[in-house]
C-alpha atoms as a PDB file:
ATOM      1  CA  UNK A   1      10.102 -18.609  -3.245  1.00  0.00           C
ATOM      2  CA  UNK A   2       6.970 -16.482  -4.298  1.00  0.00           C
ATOM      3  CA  UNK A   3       4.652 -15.331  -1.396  1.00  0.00           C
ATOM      4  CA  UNK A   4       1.106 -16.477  -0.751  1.00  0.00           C
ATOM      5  CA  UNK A   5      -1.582 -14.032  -1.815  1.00  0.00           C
ATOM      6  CA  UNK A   6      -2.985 -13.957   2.019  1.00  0.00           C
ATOM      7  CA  UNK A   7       0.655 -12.358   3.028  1.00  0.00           C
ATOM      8  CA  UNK A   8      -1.002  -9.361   1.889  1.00  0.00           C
ATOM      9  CA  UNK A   9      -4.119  -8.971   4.002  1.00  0.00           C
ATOM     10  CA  UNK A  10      -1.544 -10.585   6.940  1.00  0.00           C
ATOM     11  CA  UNK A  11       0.567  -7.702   6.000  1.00  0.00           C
ATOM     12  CA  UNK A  12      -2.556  -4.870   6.267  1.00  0.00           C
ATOM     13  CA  UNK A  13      -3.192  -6.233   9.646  1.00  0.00           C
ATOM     14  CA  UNK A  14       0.116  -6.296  11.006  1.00  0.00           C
ATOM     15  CA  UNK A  15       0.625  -2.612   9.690  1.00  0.00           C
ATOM     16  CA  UNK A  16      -3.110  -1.151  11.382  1.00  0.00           C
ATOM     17  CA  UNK A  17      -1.998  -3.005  14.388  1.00  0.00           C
ATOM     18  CA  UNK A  18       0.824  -0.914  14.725  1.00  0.00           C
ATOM     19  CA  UNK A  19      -0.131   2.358  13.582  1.00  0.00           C
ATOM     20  CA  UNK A  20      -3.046   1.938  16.751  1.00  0.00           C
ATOM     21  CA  UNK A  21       0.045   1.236  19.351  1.00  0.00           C
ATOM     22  CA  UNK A  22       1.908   4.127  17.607  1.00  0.00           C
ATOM     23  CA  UNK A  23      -1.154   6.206  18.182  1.00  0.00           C
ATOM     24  CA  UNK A  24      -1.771   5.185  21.554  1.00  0.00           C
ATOM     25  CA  UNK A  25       1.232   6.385  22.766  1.00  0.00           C
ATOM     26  CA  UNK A  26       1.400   9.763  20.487  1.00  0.00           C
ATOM     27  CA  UNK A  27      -2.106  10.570  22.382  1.00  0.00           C
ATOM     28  CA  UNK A  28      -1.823   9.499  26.182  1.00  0.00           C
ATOM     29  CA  UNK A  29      -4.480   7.763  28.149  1.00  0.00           C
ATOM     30  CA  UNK A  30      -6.965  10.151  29.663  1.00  0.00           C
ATOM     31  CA  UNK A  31      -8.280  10.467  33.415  1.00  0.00           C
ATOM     32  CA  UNK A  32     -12.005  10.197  33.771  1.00  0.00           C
ATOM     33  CA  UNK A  33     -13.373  10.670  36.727  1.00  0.00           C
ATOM     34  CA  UNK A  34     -10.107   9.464  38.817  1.00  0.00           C
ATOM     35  CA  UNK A  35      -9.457   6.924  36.399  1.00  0.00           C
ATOM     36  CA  UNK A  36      -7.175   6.031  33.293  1.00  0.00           C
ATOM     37  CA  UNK A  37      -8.618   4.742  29.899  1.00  0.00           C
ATOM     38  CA  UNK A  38      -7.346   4.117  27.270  1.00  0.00           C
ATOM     39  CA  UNK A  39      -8.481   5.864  24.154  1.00  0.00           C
ATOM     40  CA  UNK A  40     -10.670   3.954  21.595  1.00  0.00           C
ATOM     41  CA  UNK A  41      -9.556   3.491  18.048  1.00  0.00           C
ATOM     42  CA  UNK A  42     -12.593   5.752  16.865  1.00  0.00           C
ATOM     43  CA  UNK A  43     -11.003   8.586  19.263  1.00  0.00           C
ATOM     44  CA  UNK A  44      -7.378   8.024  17.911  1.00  0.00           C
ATOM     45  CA  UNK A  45      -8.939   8.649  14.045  1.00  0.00           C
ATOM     46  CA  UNK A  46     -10.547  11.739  15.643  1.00  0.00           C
ATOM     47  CA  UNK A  47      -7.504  13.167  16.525  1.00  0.00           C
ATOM     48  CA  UNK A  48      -5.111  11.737  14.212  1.00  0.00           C
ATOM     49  CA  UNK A  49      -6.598  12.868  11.137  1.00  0.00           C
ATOM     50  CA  UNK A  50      -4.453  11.809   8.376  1.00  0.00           C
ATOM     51  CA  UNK A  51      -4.510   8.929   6.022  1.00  0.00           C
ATOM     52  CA  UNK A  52      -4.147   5.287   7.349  1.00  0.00           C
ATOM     53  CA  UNK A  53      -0.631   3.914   7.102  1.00  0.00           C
ATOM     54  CA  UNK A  54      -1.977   1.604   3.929  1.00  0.00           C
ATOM     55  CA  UNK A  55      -3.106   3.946   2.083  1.00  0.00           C
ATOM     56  CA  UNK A  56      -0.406   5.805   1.906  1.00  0.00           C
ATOM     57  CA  UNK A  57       1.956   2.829   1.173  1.00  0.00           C
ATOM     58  CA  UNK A  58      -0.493   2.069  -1.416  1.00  0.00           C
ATOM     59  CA  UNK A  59      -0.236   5.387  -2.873  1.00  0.00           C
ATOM     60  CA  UNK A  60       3.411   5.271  -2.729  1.00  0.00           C
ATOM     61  CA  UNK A  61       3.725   2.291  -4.739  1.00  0.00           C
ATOM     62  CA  UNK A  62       2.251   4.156  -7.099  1.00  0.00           C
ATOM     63  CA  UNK A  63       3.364   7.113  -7.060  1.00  0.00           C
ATOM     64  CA  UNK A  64       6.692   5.082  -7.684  1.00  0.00           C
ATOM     65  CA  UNK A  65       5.464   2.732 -10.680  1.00  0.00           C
ATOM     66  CA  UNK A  66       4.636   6.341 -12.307  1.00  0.00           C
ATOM     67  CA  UNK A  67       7.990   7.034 -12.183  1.00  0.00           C
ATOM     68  CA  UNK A  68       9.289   4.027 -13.827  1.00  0.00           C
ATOM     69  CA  UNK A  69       6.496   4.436 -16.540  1.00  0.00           C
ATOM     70  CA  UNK A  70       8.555   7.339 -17.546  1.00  0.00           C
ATOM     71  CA  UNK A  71      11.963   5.929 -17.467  1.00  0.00           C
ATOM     72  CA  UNK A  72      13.510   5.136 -21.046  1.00  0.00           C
ATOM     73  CA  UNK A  73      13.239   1.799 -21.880  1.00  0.00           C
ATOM     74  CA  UNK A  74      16.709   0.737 -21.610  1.00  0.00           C
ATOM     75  CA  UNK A  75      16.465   1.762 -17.919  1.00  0.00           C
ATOM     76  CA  UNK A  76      16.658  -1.694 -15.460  1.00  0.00           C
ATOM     77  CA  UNK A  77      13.799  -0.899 -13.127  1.00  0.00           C
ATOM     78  CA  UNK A  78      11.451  -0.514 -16.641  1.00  0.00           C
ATOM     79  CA  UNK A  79      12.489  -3.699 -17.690  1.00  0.00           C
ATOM     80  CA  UNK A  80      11.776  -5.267 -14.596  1.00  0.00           C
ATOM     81  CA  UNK A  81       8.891  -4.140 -14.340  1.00  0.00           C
ATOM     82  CA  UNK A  82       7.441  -5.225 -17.438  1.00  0.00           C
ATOM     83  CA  UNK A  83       9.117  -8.608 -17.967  1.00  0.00           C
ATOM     84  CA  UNK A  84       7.666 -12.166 -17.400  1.00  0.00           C
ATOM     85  CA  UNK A  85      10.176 -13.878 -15.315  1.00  0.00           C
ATOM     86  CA  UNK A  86       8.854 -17.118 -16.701  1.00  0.00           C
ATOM     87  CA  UNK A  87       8.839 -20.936 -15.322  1.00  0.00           C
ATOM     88  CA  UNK A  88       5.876 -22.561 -13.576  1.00  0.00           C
ATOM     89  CA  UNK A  89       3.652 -21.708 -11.486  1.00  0.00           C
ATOM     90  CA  UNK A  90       2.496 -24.479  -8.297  1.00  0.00           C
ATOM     91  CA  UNK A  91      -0.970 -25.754  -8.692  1.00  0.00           C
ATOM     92  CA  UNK A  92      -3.632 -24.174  -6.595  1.00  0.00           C
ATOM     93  CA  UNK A  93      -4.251 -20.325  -6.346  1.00  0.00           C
ATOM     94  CA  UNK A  94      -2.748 -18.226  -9.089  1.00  0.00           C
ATOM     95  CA  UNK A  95       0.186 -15.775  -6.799  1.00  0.00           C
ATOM     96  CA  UNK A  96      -0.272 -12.235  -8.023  1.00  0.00           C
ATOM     97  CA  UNK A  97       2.372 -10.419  -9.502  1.00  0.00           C
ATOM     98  CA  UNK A  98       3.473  -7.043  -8.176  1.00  0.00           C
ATOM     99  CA  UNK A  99       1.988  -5.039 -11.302  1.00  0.00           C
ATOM    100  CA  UNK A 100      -1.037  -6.941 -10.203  1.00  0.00           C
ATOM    101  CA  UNK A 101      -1.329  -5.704  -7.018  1.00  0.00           C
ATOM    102  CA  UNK A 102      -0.183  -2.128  -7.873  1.00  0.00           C
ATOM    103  CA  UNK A 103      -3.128  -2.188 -10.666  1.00  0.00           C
ATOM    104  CA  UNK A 104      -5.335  -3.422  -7.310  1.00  0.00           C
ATOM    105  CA  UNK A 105      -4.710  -0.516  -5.455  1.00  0.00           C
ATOM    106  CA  UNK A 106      -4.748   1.851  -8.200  1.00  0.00           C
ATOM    107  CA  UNK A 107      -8.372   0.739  -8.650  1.00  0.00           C
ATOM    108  CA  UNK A 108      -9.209   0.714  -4.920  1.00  0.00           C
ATOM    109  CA  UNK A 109      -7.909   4.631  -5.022  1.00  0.00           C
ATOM    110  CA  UNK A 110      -9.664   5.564  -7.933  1.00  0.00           C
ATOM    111  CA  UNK A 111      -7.244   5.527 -10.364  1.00  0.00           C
ATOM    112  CA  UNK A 112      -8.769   3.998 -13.956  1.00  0.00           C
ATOM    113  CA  UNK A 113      -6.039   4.647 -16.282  1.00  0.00           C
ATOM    114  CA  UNK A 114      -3.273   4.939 -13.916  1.00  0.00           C
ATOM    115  CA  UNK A 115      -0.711   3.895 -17.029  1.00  0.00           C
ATOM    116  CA  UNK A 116      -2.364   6.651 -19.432  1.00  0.00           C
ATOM    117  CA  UNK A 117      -2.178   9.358 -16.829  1.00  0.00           C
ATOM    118  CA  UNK A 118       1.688   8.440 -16.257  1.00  0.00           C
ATOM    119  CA  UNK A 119       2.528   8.493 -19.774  1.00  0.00           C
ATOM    120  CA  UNK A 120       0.908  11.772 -20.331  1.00  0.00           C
ATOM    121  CA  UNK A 121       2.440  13.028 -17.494  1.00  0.00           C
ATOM    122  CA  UNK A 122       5.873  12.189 -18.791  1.00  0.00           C
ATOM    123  CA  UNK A 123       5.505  13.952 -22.357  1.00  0.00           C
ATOM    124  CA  UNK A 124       4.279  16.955 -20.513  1.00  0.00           C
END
């Protein structure tokens, strides 16, 4: 059964949630003035100074549909990739494909012509 589009943003949640614990834990509480705090999330960026867990799942995915640009086109993930699996769709909302969302994120990164750069890439 296809996934609601809101899984997504549930997902992105979920994942900054944890990252912050993770954090948390990676950079102890500190003792002010006799007393423990806990760090605040602005701190834990301070320190931690990397990208966010999403955006670099995000720029996996693509770094990984690159990759299957390039395959030949008898390879299976290619084909999956750019086939319509067909039947209906339920009324309501529209779900988005996964090309959809990796064309999302491609544009939230800056990427315009993610599928020209990968090509080019390949003949290289």
């Amino acid at each position: 059964m296809l996934q609601k589009p809101d899984c997504e943003k549930n997902d992105v949640r979920r994942l900054s949630i944890f990252e912050r614990k993770i954090l948390c834990r990676l950079y102890y509480p500190i003792c002010k003035r006799r007393q423990w705090q806990k760090r605040y999330n602005r701190e834990l960026e301070e320190f931690y100074n990397k990208p966010n867990i999403v955006n670099v799942i995000k720029s996996s995915r693509l770094r990984w549909v690159g990759h299957v640009v390039q395959m030949d086109d008898n390879e299976l993930p290619k084909k999956i990739l750019w086939t319509n699996s067909g039947g209906q769709r339920g009324c309501g909302r529209l779900v988005s494909r996964w090309i959809d969302r990796v064309e999302e994120d491609a544009r939230k990164l800056g990427c315009r012509n993610w599928l020209v750069d990968a090509l080019d890439i390949g003949r290289r």
